[in-house]
Protein backbone atom coordinates (compact mmCIF):
# COMPACT_ATOMS: atom_id res chain seq x y z
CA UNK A 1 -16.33 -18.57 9.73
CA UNK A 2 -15.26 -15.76 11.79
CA UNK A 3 -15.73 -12.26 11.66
CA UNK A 4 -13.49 -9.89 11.37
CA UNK A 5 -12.98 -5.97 12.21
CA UNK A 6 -10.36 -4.69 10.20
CA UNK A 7 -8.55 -1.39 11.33
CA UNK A 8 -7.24 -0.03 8.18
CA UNK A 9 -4.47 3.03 8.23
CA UNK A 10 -6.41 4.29 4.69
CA UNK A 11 -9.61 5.31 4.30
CA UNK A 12 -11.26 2.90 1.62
CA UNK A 13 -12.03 5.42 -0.98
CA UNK A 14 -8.48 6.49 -1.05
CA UNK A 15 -7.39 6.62 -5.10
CA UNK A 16 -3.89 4.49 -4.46
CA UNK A 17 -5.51 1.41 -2.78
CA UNK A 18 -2.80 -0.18 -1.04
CA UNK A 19 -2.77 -3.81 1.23
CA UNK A 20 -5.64 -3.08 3.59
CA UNK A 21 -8.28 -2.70 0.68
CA UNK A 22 -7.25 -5.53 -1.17
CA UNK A 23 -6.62 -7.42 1.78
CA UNK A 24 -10.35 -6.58 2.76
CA UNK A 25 -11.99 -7.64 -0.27
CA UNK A 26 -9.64 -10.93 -0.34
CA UNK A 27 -10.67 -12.05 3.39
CA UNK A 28 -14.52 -11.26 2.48
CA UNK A 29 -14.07 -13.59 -0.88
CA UNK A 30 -13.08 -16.17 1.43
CA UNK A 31 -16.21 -16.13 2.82
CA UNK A 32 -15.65 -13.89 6.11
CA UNK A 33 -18.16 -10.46 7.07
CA UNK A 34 -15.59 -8.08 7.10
CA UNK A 35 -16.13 -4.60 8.96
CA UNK A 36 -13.62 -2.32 6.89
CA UNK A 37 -12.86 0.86 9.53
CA UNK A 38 -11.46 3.94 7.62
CA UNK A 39 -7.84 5.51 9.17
CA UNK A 40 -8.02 6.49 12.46
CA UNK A 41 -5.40 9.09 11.50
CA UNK A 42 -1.45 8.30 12.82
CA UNK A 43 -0.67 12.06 12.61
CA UNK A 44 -2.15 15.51 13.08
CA UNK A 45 -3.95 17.73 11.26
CA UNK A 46 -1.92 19.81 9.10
CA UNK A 47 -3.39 23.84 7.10
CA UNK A 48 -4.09 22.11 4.03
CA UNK A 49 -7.37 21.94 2.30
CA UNK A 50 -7.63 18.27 1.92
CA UNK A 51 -7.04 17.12 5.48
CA UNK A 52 -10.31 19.54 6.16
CA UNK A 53 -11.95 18.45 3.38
CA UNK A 54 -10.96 14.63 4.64
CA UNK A 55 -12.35 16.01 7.86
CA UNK A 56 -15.66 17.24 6.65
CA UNK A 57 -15.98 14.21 4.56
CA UNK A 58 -15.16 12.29 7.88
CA UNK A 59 -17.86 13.72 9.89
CA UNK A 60 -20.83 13.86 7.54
CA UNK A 61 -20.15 9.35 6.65
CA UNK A 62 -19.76 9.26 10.40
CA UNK A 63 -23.35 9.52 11.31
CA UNK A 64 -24.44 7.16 8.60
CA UNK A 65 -24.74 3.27 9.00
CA UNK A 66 -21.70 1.14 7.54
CA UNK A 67 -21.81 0.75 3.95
CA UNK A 68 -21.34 -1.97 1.95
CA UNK A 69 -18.95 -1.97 -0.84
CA UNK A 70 -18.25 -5.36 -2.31
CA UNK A 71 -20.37 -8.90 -0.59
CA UNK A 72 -19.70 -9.30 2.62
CA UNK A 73 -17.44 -6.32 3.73
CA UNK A 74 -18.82 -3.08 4.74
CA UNK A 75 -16.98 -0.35 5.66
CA UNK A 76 -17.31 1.91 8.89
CA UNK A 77 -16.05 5.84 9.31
CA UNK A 78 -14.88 6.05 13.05
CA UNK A 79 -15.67 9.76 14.32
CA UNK A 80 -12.39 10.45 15.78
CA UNK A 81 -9.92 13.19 15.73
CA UNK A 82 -6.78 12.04 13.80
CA UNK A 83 -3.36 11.96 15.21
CA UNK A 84 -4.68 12.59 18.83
CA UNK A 85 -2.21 12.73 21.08
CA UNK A 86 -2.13 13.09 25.13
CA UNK A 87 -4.26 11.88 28.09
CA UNK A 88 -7.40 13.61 27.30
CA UNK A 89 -8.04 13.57 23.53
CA UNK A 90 -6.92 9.60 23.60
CA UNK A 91 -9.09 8.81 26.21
CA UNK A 92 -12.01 10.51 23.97
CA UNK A 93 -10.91 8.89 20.58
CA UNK A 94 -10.89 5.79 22.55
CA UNK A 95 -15.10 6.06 23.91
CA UNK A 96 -15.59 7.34 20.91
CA UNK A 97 -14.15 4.69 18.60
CA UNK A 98 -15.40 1.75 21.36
CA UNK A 99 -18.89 3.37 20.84
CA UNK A 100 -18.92 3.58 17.13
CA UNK A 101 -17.01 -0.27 16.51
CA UNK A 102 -20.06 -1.33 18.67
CA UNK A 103 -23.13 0.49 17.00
CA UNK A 104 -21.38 -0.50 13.31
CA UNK A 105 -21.64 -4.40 14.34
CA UNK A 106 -24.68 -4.12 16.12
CA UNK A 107 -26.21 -2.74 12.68
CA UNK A 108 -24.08 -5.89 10.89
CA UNK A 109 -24.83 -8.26 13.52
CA UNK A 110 -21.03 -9.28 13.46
CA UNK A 111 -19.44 -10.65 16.29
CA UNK A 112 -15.83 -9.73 17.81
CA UNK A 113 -14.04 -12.75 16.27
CA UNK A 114 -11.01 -11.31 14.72
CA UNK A 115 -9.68 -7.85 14.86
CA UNK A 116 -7.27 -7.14 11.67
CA UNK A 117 -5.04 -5.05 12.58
CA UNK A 118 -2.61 -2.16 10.06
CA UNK A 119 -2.70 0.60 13.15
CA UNK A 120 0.94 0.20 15.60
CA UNK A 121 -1.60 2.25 17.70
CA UNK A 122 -4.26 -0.20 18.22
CA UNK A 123 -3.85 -0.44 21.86
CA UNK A 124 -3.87 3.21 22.76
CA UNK A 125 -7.46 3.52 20.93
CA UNK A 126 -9.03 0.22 21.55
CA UNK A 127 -9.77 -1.84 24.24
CA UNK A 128 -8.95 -5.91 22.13
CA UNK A 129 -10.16 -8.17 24.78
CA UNK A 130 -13.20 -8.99 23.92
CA UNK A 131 -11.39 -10.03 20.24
CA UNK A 132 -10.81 -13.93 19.68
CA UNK A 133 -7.66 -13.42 17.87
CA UNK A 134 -5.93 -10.02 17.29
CA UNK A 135 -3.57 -9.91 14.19
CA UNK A 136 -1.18 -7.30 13.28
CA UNK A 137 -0.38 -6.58 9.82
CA UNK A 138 2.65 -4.31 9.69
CA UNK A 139 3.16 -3.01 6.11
CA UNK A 140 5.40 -0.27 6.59
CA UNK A 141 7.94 0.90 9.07
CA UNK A 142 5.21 4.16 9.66
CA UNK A 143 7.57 5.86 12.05
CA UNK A 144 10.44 6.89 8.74
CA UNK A 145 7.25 8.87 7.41
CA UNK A 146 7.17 12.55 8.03
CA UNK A 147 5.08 13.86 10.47
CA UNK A 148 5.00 10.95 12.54
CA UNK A 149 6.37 10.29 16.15
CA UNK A 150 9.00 7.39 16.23
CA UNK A 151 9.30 7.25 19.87
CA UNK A 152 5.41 6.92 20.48
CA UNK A 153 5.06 4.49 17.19
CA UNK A 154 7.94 2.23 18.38
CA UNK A 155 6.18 1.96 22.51
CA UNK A 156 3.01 1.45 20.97
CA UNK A 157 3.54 -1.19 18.42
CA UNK A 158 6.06 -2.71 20.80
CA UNK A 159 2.66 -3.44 22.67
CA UNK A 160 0.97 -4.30 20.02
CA UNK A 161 3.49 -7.32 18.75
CA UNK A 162 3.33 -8.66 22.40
CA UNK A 163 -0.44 -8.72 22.99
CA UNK A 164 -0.94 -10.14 18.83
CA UNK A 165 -1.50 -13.62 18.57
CA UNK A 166 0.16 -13.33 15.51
CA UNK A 167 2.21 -10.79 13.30
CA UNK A 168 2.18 -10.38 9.98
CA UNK A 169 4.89 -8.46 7.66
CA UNK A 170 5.47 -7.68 4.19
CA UNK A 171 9.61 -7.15 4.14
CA UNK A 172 12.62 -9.00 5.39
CA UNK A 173 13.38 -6.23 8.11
CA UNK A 174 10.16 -5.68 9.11
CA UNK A 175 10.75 -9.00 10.09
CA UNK A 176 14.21 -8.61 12.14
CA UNK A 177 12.40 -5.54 13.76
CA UNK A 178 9.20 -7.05 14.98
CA UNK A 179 10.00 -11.54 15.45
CA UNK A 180 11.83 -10.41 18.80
CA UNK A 181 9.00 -9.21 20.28
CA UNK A 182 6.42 -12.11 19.06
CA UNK A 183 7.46 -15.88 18.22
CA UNK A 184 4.37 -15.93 15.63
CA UNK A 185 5.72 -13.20 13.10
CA UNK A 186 5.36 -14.44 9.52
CA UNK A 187 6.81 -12.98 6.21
CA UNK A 188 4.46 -12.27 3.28
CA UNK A 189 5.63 -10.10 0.52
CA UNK A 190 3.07 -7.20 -1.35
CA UNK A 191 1.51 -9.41 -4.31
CA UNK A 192 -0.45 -7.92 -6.74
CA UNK A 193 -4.31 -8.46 -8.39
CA UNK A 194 -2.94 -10.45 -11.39
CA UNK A 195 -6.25 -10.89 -13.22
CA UNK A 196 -7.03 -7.08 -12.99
CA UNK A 197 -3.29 -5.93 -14.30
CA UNK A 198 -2.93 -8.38 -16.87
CA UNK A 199 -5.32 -6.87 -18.87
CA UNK A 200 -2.53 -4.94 -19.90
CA UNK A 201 -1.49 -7.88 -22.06
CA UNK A 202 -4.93 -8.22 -23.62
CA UNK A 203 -4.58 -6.38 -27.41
CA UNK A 204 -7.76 -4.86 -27.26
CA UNK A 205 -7.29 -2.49 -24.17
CA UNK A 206 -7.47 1.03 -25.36
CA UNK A 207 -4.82 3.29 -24.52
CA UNK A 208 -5.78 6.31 -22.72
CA UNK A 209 -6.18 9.13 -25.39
CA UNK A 210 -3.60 11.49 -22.99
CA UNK A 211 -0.96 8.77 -23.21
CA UNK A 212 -1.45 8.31 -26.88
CA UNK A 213 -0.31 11.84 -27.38
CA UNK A 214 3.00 10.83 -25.26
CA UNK A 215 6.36 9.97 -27.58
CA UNK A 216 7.66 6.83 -27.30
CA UNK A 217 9.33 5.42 -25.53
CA UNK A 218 7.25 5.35 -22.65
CA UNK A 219 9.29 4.65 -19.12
CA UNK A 220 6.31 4.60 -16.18
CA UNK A 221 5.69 5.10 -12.51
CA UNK A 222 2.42 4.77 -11.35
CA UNK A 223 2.31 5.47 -7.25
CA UNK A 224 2.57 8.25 -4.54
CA UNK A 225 4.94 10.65 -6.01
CA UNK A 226 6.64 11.51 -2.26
CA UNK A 227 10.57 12.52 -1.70
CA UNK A 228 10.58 10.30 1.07
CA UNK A 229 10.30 7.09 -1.21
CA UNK A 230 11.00 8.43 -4.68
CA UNK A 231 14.43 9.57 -4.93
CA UNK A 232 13.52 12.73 -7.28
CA UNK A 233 16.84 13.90 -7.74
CA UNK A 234 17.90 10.84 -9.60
CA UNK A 235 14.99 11.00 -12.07
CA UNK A 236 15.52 14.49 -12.45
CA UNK A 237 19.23 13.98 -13.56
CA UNK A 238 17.83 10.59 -15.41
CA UNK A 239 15.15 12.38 -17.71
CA UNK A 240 18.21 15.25 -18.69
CA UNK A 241 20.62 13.07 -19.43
CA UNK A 242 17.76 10.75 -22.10
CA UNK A 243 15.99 13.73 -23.75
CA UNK A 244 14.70 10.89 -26.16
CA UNK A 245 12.78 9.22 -23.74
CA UNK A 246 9.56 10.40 -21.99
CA UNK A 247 8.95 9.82 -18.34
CA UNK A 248 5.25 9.41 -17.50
CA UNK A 249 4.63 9.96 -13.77
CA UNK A 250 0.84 8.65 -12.55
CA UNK A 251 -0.36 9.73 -8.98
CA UNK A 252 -0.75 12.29 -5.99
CA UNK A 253 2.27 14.69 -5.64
CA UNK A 254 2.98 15.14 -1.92
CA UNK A 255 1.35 12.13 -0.43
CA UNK A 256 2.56 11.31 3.33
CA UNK A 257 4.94 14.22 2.21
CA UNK A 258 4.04 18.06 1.54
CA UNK A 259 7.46 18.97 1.24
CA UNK A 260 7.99 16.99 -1.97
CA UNK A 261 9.30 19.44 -4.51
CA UNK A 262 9.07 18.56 -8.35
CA UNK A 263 9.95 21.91 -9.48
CA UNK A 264 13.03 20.30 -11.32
CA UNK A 265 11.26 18.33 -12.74
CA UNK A 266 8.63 20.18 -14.06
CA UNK A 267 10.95 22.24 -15.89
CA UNK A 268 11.89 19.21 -18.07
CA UNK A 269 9.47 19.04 -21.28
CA UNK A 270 9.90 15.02 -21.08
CA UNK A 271 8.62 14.44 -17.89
CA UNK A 272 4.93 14.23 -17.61
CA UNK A 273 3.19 14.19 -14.21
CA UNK A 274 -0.63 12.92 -14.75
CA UNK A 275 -3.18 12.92 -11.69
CA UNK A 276 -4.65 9.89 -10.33
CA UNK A 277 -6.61 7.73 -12.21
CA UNK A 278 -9.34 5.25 -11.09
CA UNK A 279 -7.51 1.44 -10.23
CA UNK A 280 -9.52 0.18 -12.84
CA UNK A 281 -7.76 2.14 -15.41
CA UNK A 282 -4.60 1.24 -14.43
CA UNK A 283 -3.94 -1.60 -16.48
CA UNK A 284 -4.65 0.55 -19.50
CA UNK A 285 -2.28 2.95 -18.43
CA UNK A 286 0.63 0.35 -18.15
CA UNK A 287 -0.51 -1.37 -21.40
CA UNK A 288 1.32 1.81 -23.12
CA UNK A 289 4.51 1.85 -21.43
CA UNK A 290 7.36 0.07 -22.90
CA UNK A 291 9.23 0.11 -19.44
CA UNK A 292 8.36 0.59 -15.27
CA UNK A 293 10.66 2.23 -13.13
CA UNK A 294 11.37 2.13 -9.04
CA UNK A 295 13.54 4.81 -8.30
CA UNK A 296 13.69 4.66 -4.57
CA UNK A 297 15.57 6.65 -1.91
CA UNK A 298 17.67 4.64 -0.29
CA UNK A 299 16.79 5.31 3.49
CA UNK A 300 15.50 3.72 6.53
CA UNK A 301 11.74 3.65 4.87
CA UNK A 302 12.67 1.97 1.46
CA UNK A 303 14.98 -0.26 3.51
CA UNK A 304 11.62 -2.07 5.26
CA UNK A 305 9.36 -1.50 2.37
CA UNK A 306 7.90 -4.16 -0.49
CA UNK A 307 7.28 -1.89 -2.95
CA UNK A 308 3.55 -2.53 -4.06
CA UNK A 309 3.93 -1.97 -7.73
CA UNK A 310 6.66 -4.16 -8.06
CA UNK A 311 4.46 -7.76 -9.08
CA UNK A 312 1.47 -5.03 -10.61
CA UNK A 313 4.38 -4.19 -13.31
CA UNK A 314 5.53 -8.06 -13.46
CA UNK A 315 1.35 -8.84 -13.61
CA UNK A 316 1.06 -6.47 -16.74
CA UNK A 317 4.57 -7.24 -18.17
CA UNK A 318 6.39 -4.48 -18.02
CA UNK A 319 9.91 -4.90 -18.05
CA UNK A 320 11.33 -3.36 -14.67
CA UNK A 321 14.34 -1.64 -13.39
CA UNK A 322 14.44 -1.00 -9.48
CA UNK A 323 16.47 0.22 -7.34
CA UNK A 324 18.10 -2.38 -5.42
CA UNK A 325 16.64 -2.52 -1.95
CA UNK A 326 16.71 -5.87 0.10
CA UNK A 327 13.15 -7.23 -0.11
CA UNK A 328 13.46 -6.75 -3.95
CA UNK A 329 16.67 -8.64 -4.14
CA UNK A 330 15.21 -12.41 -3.68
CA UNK A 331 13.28 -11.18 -7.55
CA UNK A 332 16.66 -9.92 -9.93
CA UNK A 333 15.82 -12.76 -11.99
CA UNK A 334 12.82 -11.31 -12.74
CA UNK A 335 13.59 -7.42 -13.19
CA UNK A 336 16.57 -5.07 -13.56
CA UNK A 337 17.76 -4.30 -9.58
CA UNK A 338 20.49 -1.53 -10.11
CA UNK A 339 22.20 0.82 -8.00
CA UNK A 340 20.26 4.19 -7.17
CA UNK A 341 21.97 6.49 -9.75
CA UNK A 342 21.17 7.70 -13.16
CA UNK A 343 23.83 6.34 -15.10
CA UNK A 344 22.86 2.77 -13.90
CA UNK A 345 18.90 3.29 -14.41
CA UNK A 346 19.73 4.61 -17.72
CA UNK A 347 21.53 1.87 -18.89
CA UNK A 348 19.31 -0.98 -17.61
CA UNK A 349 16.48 0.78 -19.08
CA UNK A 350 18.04 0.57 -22.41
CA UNK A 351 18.78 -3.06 -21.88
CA UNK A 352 15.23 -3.71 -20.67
CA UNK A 353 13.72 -2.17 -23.65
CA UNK A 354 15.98 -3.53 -26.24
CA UNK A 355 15.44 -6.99 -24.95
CA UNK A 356 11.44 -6.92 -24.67
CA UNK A 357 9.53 -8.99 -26.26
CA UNK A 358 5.67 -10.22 -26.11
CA UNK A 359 6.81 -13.70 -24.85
CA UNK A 360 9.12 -12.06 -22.38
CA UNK A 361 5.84 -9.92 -21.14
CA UNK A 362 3.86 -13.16 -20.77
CA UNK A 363 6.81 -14.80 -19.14
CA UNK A 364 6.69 -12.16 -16.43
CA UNK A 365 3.10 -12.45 -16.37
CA UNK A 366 3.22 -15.54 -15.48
CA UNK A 367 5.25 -15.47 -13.07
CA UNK A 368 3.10 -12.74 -11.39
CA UNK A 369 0.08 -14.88 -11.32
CA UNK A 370 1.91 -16.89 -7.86
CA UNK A 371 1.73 -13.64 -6.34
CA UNK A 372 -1.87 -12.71 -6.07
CA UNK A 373 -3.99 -11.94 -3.21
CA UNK A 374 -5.94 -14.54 -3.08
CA UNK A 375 -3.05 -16.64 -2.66
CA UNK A 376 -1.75 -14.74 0.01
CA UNK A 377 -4.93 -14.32 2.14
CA UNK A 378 -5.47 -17.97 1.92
CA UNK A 379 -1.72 -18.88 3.40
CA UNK A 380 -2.38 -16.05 6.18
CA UNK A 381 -5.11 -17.58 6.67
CA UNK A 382 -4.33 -21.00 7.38
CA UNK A 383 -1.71 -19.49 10.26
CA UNK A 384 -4.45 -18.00 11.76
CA UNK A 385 -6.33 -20.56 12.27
CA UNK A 386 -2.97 -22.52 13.26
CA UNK A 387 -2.56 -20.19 15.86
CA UNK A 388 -6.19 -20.20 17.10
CA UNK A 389 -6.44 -23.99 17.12
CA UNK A 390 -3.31 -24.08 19.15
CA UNK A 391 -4.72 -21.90 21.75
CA UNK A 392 -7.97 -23.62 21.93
């Protein structure tokens, strides 16, 4: 069973756990040591207290051995400075990070089997040949994100699809970006931890006493609130024009994006915005909505994106209106894909709720449960090994 290095783009304690995580604890259930390594950091600092507080957190796990977090995976703090950029500071993440990758699996006694890659930067802060296999796992086109550097991103990942044995994405043009530039690119969609959302279904999960006090009907988001995926004006103009309804918004404000302004929306007396909450309380949280919402922008980001939360809403339920980008298009059977504009969401949302039902909620449930991780890891998996056997 090989081991396998896994160079995340978010640090493991991160409150939204996204693909790398799950992906983690998936390939470590499937027997594999896993060394989970915490964000190298794709852009720069910026003056705000939690990047420093990130940094101080950064520097103090740095010095300590890996830790482990779940059988068989550990995870690994790289001592680095994020978003380095030129000659000199690269060449010093790069000793830095060699150095570190080295000590963490000398302490693990892990081998350099696999590296599992989320970073288009790989190459510019690693040296990969002494990896078996190196496999790219591109979840996001990164360079639409502000704050990042396209023109670096694209030369760097260009690299990074030619020296892969094998690419993985999770959206149809993610796909059309990256298959010219490798022959082994592969299209997985985001799936979702069925079991864990489900519980939303179960009748004995409690409803968080802050939601309780929330009128019905409930229409949720749970996610990064960020202008650069959520299209804020339309929910703005959505939650005016349906008074009646109340708009429960779960997550960071400003993630990826500190220009994200919800001013408008805080003005409205229907629109709550509640902080993070744990994953664990998640399903709880959805168990009270009678509706989950996708208002994306409709831009070059959302156009290469799998939204996460779309088979976490399916897994729990939820009826689901979306806006209609590409990768979710394959799914309208299965949720309400409209056009990004109030008048639309409102109506669909109407329709949703009307027509819900408790066998409706297991029906989407159900079909859900094909899109787990589990699932997923285990067909990724098997082209791996595909790929390795092929080369041996």
């Amino acid at each position: 069973m090989a081991d396998i290095t896994l160079l995340a783009t978010a640090d493991w304690d991160h409150p939204i756990w996204t693909n790398k995580q799950h992906v983690a604890v998936s390939l470590a259930r499937q027997g594999h040591k896993v060394l989970y390594v915490d964000s190298l950091g794709l852009r720069g600092l910026r003056a705000q207290a939690s990047d420093w507080r990130r940094v101080v957190r950064r520097i103090r796990r740095g010095f300590c051995p890996p830790r482990q977090v779940a059988p068989g995976l550990w995870v690994h703090t790289p001592l680095v400075w994020p978003g380095a950029r030129g000659r000199t500071l690269t060449a010093v993440n790069r000793v830095l990070l060699q150095v570190g990758l080295a000590w963490a699996r000398f302490c693990l006694r892990l081998r350099c089997d696999w590296l599992w890659t989320y970073n288009p930067r790989t190459l510019a802060c690693l040296d990969v040949s002494a990896y078996r296999q190196v496999i790219y796992h591109s979840v996001d086109h990164i360079q639409s994100q502000p704050g990042m550097d396209p023109t670096d991103l694209d030369r760097w990942e260009a690299l990074l699809c030619r020296r892969a044995s094998i690419v993985f994405v999770t959206s149809p043009a993610l796909a059309d970006r990256l298959r010219p530039l490798n022959p082994e690119v592969h299209y997985f969609p985001n799936v979702a931890d069925h079991a864990h959302f489900a519980a939303a279904l179960d009748p004995g999960t409690q409803l968080p006493g802050l939601l309780t006090e929330i009128p019905k009907p409930r229409v949720g988001f749970i996610g990064a609130i960020s202008a650069y995926k959520l299209d804020l004006n339309l929910l703005e103009q959505l939650a005016t024009a349906r008074p009646d309804w109340s708009f429960v918004l779960i997550g960071p404000v400003g993630e990826g994006d500190p220009a994200t302004d919800i001013t408008a929306l805080q003005r409205l007396s229907n629109v709550y915005f509640i902080s993070s909450r744990l994953y664990a309380e998640l399903p709880a949280w959805l168990a009270g909505m009678d509706a989950a919402i996708l208002p994306l922008q409709c831009n070059s980001y959302t156009d290469a994106m799998f939204p996460m939360k779309f088979f976490e809403y399916l897994a729990a339920g939820r009826p689901v209106v979306a806006s209609s980008i590409r990768s979710l298009q394959p799914f309208a059977d299965w949720a309400h894909l409209v056009a990004p504009c109030p008048d639309a969401f409102s109506l669909h949302l109407r329709s949703a709720m009307d027509e819900d039902s408790p066998a409706k909620r297991q029906e989407r449930s159900a079909f859900a449960s094909g899109f787990t991780y589990d699932r997923r890891t285990e067909q990724m998996l098997e082209c791996v090994r595909a790929v390795e056997a092929c080369h041996d």
